[in-house]
Each structure stands twice: as structure tokens, then as C-alpha cells.
N, C-alpha and C. Protein backbone atom coordinates (compact mmCIF):
# COMPACT_ATOMS: atom_id res chain seq x y z
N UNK A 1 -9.35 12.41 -6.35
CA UNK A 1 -10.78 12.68 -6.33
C UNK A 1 -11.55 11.43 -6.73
N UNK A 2 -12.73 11.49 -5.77
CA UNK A 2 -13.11 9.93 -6.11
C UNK A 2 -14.74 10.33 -6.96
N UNK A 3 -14.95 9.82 -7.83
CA UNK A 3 -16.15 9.76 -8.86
C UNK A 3 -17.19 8.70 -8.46
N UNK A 4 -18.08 8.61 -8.81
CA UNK A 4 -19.09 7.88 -9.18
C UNK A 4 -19.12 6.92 -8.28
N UNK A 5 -19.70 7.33 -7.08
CA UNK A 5 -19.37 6.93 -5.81
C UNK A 5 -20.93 5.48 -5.41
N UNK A 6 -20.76 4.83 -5.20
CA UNK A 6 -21.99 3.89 -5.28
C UNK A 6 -21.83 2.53 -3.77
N UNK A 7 -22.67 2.86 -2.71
CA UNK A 7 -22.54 2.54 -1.66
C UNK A 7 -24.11 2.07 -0.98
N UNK A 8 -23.79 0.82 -0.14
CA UNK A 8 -24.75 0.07 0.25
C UNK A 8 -24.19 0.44 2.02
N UNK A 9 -24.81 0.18 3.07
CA UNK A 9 -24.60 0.09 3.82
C UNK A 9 -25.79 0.19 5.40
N UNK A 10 -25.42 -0.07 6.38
CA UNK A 10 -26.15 -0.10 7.60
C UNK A 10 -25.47 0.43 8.80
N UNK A 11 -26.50 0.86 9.62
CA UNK A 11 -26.32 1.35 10.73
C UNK A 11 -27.17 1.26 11.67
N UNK A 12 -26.93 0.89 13.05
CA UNK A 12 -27.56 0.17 14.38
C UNK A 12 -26.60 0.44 15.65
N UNK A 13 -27.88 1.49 16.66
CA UNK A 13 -27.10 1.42 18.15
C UNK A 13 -26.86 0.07 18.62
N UNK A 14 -27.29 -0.75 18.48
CA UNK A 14 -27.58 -2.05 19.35
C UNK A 14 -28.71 -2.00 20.19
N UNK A 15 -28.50 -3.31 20.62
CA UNK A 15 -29.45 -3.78 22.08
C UNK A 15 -29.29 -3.14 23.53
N UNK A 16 -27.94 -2.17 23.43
CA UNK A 16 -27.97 -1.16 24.31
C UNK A 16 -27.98 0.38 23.81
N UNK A 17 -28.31 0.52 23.12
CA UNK A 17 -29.02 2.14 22.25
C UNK A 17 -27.39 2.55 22.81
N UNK A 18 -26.60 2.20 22.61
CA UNK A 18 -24.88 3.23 22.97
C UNK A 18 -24.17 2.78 21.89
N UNK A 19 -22.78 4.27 22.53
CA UNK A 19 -21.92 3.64 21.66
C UNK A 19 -20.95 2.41 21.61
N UNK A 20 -21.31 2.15 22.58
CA UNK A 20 -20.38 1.06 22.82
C UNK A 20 -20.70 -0.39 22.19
N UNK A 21 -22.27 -0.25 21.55
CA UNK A 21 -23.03 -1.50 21.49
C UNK A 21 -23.18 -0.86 19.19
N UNK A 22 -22.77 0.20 19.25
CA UNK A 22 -23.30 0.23 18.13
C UNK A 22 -22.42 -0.35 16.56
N UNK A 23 -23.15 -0.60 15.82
CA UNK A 23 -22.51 -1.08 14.63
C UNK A 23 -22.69 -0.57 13.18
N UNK A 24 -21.25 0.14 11.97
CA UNK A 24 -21.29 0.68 11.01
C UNK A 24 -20.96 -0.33 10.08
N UNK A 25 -21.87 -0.59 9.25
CA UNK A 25 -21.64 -1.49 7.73
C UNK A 25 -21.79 -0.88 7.10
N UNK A 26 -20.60 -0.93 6.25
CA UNK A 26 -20.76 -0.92 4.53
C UNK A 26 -20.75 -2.01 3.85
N UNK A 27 -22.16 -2.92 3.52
CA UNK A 27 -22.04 -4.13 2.85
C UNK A 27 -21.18 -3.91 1.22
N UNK A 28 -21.31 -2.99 0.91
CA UNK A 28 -20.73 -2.58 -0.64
C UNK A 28 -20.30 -1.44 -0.97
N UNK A 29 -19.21 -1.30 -1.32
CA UNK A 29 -18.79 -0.17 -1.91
C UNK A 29 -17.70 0.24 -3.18
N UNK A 30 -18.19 1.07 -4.12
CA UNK A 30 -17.82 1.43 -5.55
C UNK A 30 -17.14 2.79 -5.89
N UNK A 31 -16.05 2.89 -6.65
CA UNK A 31 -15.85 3.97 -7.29
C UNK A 31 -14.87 4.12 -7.93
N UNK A 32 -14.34 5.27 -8.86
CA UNK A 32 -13.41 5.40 -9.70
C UNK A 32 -12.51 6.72 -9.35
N UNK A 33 -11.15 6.51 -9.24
CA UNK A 33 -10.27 7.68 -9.43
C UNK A 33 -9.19 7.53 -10.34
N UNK A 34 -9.81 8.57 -10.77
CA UNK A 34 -8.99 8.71 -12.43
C UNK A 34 -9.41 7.38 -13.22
N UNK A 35 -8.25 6.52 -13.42
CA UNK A 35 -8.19 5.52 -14.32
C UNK A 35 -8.27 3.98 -13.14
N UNK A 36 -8.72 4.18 -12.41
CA UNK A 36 -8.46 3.21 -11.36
C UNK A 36 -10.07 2.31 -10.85
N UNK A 37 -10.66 1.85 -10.32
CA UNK A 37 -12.05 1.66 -9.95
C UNK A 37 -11.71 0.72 -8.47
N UNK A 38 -12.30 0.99 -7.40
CA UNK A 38 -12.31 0.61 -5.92
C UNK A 38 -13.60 0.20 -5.82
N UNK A 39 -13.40 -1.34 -5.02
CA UNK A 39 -14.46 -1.62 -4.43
C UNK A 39 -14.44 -2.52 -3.50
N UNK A 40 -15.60 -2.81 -2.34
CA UNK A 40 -14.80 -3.38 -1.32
C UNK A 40 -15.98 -3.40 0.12
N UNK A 41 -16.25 -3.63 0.86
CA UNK A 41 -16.81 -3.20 2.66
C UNK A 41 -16.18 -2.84 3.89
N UNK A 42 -16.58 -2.36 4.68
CA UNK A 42 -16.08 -2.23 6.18
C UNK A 42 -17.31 -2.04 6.59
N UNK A 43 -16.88 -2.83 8.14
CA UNK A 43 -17.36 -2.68 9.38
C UNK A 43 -17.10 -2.35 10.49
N UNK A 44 -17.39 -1.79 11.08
CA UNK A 44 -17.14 -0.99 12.20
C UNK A 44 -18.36 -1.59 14.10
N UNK A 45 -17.28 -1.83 14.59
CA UNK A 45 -18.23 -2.16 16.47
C UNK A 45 -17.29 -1.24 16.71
N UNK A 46 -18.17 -1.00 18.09
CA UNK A 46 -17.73 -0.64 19.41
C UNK A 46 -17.14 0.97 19.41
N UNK A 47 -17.93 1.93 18.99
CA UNK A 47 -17.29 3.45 19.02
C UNK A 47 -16.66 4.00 20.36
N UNK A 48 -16.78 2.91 21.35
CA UNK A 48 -16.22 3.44 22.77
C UNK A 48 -14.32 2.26 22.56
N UNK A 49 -14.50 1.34 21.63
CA UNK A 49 -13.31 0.99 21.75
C UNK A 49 -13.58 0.55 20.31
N UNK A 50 -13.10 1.08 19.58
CA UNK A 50 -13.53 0.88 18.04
C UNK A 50 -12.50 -0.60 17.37
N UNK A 51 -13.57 -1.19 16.85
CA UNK A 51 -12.90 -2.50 16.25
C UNK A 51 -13.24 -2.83 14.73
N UNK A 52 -12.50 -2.41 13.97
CA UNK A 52 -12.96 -2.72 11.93
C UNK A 52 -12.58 -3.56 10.96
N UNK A 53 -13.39 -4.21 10.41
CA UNK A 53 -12.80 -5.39 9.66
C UNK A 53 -13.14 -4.45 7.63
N UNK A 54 -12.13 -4.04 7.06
CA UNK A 54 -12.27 -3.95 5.92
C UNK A 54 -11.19 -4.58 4.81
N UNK A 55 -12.03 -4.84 3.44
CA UNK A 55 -11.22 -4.78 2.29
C UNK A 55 -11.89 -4.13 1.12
N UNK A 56 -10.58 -3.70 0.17
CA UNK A 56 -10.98 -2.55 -1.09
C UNK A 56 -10.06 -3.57 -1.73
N UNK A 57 -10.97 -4.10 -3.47
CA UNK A 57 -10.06 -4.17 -4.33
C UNK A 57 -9.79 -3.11 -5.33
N UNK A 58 -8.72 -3.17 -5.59
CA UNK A 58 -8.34 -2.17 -6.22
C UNK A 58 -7.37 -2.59 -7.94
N UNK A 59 -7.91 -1.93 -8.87
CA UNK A 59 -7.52 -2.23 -10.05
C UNK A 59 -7.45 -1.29 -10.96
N UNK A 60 -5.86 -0.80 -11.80
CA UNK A 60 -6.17 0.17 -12.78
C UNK A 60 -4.82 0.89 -12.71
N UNK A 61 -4.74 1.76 -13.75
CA UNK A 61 -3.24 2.67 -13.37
C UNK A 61 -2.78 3.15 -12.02
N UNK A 62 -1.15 2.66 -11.90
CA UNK A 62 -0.50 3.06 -10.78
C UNK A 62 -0.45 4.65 -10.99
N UNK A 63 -0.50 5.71 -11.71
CA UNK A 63 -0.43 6.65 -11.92
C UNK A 63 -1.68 7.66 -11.11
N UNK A 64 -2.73 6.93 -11.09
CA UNK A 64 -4.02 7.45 -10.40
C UNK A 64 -3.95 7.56 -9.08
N UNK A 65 -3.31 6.87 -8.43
CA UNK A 65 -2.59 7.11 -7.11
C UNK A 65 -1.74 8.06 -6.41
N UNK A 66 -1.07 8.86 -7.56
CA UNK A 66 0.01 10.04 -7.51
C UNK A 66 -1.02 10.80 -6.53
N UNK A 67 -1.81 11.40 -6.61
CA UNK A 67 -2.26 12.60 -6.04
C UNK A 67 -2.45 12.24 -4.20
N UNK A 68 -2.69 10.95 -4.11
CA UNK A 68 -2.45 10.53 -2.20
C UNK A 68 -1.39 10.46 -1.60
N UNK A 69 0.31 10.47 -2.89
CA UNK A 69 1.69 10.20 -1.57
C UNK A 69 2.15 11.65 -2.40
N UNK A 70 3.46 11.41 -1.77
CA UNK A 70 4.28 13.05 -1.99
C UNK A 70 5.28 12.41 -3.50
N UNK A 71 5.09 13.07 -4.05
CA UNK A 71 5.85 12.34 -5.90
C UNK A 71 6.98 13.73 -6.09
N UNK A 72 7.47 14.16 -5.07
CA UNK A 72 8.61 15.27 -5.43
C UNK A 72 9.58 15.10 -6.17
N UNK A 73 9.86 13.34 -5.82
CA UNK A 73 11.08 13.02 -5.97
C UNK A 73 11.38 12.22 -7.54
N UNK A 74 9.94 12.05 -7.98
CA UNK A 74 9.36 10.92 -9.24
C UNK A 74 9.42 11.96 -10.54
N UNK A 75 10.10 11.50 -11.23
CA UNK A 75 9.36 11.74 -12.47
C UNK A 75 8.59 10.94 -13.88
N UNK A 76 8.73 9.86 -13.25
CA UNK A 76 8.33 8.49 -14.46
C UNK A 76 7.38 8.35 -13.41
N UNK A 77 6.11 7.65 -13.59
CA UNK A 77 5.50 6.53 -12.55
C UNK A 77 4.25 6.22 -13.85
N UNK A 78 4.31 4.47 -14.13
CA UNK A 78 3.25 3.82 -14.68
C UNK A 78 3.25 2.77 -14.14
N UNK A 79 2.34 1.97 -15.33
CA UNK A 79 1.86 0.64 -15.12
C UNK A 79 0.81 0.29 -14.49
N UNK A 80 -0.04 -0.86 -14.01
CA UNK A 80 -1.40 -1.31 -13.58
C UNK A 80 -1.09 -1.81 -12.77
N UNK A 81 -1.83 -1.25 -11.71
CA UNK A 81 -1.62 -1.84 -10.19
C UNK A 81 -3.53 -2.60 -10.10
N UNK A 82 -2.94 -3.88 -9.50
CA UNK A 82 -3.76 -4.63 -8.86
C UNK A 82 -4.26 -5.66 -7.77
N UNK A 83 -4.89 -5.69 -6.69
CA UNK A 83 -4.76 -6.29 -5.79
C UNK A 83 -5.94 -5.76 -4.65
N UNK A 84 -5.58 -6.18 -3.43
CA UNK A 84 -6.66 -6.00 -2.19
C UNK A 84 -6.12 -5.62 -0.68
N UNK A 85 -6.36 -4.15 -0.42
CA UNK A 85 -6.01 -3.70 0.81
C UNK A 85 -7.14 -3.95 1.80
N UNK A 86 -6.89 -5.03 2.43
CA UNK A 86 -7.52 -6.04 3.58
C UNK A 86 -6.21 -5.44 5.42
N UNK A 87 -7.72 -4.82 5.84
CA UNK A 87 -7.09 -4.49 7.36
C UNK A 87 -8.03 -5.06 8.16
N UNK A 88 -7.53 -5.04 9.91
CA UNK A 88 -8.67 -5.52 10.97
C UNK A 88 -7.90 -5.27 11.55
N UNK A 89 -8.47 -4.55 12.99
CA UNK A 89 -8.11 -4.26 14.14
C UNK A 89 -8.69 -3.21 15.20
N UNK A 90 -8.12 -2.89 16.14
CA UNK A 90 -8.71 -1.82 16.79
C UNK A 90 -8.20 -0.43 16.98
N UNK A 91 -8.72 0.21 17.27
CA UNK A 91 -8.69 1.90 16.69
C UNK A 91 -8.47 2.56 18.27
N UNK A 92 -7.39 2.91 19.06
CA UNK A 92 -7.49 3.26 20.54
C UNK A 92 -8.50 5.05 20.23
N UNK A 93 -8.12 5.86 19.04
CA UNK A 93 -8.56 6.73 18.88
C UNK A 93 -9.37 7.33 17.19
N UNK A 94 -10.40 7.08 16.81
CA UNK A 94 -11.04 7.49 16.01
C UNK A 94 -10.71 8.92 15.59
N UNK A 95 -10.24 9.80 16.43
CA UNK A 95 -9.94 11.84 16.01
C UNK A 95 -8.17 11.20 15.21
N UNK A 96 -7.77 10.60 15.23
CA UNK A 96 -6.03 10.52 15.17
C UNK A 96 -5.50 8.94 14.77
N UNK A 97 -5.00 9.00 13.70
CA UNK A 97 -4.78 7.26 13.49
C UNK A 97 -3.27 7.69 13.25
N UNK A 98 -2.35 7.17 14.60
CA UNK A 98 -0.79 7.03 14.15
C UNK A 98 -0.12 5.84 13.94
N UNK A 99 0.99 6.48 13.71
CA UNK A 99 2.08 5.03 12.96
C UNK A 99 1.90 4.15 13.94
N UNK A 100 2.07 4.18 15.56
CA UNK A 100 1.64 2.79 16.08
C UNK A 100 -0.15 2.66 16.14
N UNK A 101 -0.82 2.68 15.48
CA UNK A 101 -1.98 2.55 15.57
C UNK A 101 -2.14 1.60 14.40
N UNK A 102 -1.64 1.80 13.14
CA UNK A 102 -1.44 1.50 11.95
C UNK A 102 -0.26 0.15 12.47
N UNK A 103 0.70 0.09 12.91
CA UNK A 103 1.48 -1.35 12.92
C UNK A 103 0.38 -1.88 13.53
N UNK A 104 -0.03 -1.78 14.50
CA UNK A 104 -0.81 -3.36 15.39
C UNK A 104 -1.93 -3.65 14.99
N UNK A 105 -2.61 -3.40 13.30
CA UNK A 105 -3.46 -3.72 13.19
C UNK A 105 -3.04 -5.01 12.14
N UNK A 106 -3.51 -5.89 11.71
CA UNK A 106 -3.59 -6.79 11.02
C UNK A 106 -4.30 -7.10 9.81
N UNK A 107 -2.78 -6.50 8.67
CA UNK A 107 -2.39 -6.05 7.43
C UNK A 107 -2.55 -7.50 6.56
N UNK A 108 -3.87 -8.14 5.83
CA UNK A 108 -3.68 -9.02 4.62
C UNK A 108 -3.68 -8.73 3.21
N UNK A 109 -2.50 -7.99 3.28
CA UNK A 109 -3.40 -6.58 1.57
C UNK A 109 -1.98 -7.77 0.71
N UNK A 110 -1.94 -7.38 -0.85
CA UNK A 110 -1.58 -8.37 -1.27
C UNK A 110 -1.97 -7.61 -3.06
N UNK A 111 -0.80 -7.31 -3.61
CA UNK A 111 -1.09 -6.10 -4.62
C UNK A 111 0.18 -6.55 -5.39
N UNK A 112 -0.35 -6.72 -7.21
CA UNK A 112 0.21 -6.87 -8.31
C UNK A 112 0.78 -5.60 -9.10
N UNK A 113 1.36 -5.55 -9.63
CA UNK A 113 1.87 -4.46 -10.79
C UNK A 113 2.41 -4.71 -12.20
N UNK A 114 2.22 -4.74 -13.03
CA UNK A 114 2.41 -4.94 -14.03
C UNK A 114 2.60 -3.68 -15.37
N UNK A 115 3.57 -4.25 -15.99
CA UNK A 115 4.28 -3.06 -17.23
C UNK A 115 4.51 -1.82 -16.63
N UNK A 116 4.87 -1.99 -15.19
CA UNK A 116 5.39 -0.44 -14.62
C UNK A 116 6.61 0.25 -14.89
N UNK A 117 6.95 1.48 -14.60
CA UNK A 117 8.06 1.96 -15.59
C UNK A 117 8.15 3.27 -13.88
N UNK A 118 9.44 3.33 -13.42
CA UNK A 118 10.19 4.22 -12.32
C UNK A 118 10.91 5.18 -12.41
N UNK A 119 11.34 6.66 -12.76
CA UNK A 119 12.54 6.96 -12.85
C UNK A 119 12.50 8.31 -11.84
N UNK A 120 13.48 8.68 -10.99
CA UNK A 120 13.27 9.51 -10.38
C UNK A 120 14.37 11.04 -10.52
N UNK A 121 13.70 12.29 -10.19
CA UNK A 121 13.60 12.99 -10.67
C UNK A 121 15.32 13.01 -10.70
N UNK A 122 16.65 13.04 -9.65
CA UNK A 122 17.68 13.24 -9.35
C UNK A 122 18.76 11.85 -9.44
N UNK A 123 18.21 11.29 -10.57
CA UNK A 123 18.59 9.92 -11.07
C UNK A 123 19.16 9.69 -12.21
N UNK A 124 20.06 9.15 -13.27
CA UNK A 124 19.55 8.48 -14.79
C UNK A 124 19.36 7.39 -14.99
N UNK A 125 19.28 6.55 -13.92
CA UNK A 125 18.69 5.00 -14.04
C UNK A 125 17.38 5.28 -14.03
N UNK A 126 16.98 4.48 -15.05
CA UNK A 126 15.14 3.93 -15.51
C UNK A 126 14.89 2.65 -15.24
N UNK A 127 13.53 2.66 -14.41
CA UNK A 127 13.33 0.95 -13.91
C UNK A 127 12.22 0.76 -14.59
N UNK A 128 11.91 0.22 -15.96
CA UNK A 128 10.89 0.02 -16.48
C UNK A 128 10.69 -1.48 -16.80
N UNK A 129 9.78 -2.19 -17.29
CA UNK A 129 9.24 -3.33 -17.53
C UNK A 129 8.92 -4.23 -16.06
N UNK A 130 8.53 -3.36 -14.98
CA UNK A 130 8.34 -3.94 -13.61
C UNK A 130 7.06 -4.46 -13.37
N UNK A 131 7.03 -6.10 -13.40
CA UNK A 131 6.59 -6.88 -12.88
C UNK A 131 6.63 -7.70 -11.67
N UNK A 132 5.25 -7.92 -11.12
CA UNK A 132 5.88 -8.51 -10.02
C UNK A 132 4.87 -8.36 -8.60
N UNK A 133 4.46 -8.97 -8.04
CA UNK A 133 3.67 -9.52 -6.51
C UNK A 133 4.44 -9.16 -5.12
N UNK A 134 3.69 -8.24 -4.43
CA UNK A 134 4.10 -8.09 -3.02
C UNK A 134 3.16 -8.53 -2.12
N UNK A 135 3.09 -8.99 -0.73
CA UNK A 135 1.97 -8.78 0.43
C UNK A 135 2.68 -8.37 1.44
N UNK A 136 1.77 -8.54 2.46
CA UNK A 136 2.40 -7.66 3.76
C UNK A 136 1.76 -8.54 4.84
N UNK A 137 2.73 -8.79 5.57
CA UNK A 137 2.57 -9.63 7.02
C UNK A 137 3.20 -8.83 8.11
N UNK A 138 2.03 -8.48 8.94
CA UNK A 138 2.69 -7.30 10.23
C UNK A 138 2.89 -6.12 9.70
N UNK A 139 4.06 -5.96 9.85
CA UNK A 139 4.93 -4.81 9.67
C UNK A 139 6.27 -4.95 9.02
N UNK A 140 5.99 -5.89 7.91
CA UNK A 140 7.59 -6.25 6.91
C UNK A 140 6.15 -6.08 5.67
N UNK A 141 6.76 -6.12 4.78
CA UNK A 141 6.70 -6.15 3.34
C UNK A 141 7.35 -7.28 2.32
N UNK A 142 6.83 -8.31 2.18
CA UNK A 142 7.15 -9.79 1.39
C UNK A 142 7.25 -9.52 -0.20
N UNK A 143 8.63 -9.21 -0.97
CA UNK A 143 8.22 -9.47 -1.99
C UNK A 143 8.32 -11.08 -2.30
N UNK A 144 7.24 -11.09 -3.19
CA UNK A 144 7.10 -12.37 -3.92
C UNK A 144 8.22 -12.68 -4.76
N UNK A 145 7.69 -11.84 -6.00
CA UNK A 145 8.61 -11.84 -6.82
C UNK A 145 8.45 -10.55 -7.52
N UNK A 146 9.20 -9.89 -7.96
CA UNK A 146 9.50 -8.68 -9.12
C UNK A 146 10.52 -8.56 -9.81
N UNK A 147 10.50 -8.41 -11.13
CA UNK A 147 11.41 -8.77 -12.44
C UNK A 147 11.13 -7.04 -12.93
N UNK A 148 11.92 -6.38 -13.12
CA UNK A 148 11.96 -5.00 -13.88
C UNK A 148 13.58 -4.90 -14.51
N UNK A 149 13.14 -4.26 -15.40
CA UNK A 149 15.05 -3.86 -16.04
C UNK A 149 15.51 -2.50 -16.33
N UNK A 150 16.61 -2.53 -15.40
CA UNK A 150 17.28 -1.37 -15.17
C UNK A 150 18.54 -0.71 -16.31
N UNK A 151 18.24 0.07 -16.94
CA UNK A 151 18.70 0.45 -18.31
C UNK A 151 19.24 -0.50 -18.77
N UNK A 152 19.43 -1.47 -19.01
CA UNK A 152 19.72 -2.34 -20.36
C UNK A 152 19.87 -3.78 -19.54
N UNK A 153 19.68 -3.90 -18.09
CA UNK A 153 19.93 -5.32 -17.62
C UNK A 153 18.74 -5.65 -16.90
N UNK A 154 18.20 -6.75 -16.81
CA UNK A 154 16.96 -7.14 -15.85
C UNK A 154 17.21 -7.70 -14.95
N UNK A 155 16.69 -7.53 -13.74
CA UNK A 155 16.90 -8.07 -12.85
C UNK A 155 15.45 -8.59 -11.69
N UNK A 156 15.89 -9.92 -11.17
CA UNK A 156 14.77 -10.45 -10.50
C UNK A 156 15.11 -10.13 -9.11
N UNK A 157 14.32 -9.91 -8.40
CA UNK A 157 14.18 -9.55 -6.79
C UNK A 157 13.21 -10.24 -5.89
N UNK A 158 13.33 -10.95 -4.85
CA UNK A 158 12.86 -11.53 -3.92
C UNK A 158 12.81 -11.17 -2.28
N UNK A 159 11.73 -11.10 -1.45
CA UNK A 159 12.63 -10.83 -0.07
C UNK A 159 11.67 -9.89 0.79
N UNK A 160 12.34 -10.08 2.12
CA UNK A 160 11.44 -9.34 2.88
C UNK A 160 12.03 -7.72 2.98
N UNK A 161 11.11 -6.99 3.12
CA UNK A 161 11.77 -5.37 4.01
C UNK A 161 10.90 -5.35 5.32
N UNK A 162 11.85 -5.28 6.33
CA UNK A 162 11.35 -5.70 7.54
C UNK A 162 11.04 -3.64 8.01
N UNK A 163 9.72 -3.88 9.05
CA UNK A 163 9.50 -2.51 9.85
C UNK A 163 9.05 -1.42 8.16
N UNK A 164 8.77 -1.71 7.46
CA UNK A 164 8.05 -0.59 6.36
C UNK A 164 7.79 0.20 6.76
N UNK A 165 6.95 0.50 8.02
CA UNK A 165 6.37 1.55 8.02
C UNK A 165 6.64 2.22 9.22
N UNK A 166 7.86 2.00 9.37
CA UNK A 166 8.64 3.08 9.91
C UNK A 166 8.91 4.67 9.26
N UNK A 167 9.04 3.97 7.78
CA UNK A 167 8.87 4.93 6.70
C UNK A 167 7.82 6.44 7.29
N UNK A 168 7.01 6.08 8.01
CA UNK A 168 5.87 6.86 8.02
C UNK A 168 6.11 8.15 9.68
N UNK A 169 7.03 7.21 10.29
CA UNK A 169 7.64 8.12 11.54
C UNK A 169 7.95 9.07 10.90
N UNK A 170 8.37 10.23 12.45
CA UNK A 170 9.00 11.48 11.71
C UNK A 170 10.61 10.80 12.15
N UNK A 171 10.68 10.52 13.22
CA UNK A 171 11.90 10.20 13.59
C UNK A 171 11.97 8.12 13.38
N UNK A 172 12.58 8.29 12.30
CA UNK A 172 12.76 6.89 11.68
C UNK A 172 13.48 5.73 11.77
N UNK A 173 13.21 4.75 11.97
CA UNK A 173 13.55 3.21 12.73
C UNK A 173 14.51 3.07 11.40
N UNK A 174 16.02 2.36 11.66
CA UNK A 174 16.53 1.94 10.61
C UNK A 174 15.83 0.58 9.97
N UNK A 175 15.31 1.16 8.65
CA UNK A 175 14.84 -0.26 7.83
C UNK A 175 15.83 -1.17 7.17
N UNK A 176 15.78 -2.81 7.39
CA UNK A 176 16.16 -3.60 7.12
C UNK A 176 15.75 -4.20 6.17
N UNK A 177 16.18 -4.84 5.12
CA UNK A 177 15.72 -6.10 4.43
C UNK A 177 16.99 -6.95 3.85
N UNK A 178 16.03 -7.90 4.00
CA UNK A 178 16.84 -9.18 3.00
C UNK A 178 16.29 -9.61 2.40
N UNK A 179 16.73 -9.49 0.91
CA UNK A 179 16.47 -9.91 -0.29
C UNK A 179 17.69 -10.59 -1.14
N UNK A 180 17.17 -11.27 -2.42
CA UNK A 180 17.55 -12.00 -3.15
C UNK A 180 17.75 -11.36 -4.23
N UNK A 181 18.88 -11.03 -5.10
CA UNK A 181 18.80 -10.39 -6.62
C UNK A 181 19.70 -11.21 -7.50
N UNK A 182 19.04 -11.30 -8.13
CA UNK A 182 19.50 -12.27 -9.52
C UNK A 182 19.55 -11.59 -10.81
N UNK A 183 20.60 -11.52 -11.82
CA UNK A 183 20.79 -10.82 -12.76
C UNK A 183 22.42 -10.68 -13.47
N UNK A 184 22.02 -10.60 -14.86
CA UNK A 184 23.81 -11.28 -15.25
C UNK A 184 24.59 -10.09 -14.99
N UNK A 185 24.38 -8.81 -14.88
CA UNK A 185 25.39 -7.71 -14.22
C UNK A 185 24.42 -6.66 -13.41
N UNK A 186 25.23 -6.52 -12.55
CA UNK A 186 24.49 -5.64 -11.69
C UNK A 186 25.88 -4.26 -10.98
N UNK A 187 25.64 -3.01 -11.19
CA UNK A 187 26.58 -1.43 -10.51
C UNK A 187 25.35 -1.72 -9.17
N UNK A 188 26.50 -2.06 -8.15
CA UNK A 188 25.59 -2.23 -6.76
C UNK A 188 25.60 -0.82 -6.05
N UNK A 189 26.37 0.38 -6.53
CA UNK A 189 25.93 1.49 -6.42
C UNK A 189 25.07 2.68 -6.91
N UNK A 190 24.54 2.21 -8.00
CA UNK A 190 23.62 2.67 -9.35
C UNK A 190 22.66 1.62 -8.30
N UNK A 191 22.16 0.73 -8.22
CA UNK A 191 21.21 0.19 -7.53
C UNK A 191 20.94 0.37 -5.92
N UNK A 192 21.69 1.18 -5.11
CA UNK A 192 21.32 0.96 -4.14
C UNK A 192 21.37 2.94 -3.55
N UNK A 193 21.38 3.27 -4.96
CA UNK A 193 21.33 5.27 -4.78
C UNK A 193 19.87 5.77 -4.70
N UNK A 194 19.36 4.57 -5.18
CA UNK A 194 17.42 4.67 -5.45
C UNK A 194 16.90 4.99 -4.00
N UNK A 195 17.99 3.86 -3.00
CA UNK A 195 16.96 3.73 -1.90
C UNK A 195 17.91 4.92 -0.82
N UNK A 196 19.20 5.18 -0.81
CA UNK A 196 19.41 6.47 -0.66
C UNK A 196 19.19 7.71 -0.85
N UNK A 197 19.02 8.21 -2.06
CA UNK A 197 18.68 9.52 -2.41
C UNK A 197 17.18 9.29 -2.09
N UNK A 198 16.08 8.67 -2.26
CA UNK A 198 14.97 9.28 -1.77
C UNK A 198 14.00 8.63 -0.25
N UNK A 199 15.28 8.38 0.46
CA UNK A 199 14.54 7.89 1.22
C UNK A 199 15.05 9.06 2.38
């Protein structure tokens, strides 16, 4: 639920009174959910072939977020998420935005986390003290870097996950990545049940 909602914006058919000519701005926009505060613009041409340039920064507990994905599987989720979901592209259909509608647009979002803590519900590994920088180019997912420690060992992680948002199909693309893990012991089956069991 979003609070204290505070918005600037414009609207114009154009020089041809249509939709094809017309244009939606939001020069500014504000608000808070839960513990979190968003702010950010979009613009919007062309309602006959829709084309939008937006970004939202976003800052505040990762926990305030629970109520937009499905958390069946979670039972830990903290820490402060921070960063900027930056999109542009074109929209073939305004009634329906699908998974290929969402890859071909052009993703510069780019989001921090800090003192986060993971554990999921059908698990006893705890991933807490997670730090660490992701962005997104295309349709892979870049981590930067992320350092979290997994019941008594820490470990650093680097690397791409290629096709992410395949995730979002019903019928699902095998996801790839290559990454880097560094850490003085690592159960490579205790670490790799996370991305089995809930995926």
C-alpha cells in the first residue's frame, strides 16, 4: 500500500489532437510503503505505439516489499534495500505487459542491500549479514559483488545469471549463471538446495 502519495505531472494531445501524437509526464513523483520511500518520473509518447522512459529511486527496508512477490517459501527477509529501477522502451500493448514485453525493453536499474538476513521456510541454512551490489543489463542479472555468511562461514559471490526473467514464464527457460565464490569452506550441496528447493 502506497501512502502519502505526492505527484507533479503533464499531459498534451499534441500538434495532432491524437493518440498517436499525445504525451504523459510525470515530472515528479513521491511516496512511502511501509518503511520504504519512492521517488522518481515517467514519460510516456505515442498511445497508438506506446514508448516510456522511467526511473524510481528507491530506499528503505527490504521487508516492505514482501507484500508485491509471493514469500511462501521465506521465512527470514531483512535488511535495506537501495538503488534505482530505470526502464525505456516500447509497449506493443498497454491492456497486457508480458514476459517478452518486459525482456526487450531496456533495463538500467542498479540496487544495493545491506545488513540483509535470508532463511527459507523448508531450509536450516541462514544467509544473514548480506551485503552487496547488483545491476541488470538486458536480460542477465550482474552481480557486482555480495558478501553474506552462511551459518558460521562467509562467503563472497560475483557473476552473471544469464535470462532472469525467465523466472517469470509459466513454462521456464533453463537459467544459467556463472559466478565466482570465494570462501574458506563451502557444503556445495547446502548451497546450491536454496536455488533448488525454491525455484
Amino acid at each position: 500500500t502506497m501512502k502519502d502519495i505526492v505527484l507533479h505531472g503533464r499531459f498534451s494531445n499534441g500538434k495532432m489532437h491524437s493518440a498517436q501524437s499525445t504525451t504523459i509526464t510525470v515530472d515528479s513523483f513521491q511516496t512511502t510503503v511501509k518503511q520504504s520511500t519512492i521517488s522518481g518520473y515517467f514519460n510516456l509518447k505515442n498511445l497508438t505505439a506506446p514508448h516510456f522512459t522511467t526511473r524510481f529511486d528507491i530506499n528503505g527496508a527490504l521487508q516492505s516489499w514482501a507484500q508485491f512477490f509471493p514469500m511462501d517459501s521465506i521465512e527470514i527477509l531483512s535488511g535495506n534495500l537501495a538503488g534505482h529501477l530505470a526502464l525505456s522502451g516500447t509497449l506493443k500493448n498497454l491492456d497486457s505487459l508480458t514476459t517478452e514485453t518486459i525482456k526487450s525493453l531496456k533495463n538500467n536499474s542498479r540496487f544495493s542491500l545491506q545488513n540483509g538476513a535470508l532463511k527459507f521456510k523448508n531450509q536450516s541454512n541462514t544467509y544473514s549479514h548480506i551485503n552487496g551490489n547488483i545491476h541488470f543489463a538486458d536480460d542477465d542479472a550482474v552481480i557486482d559483488s555480495v558478501r553474506f555468511k552462511m551459518n558460521k562461514q562467509f562467503v563472497s559471490l560475483s557473476g552473471r545469471i544469464y535470462h532472469y526473467l525467465s523466472l517469470l514464464d509459466n513454462n521456464r527457460r533453463q537459467l544459467k549463471s556463472n559466478l565466482t565464490i570465494k570462501t574458506s569452506y563451502l557444503n556445495v550441496n547446502d548451497f546450491l538446495k536454496a536455488f533448488s528447493d525454491n525455484n
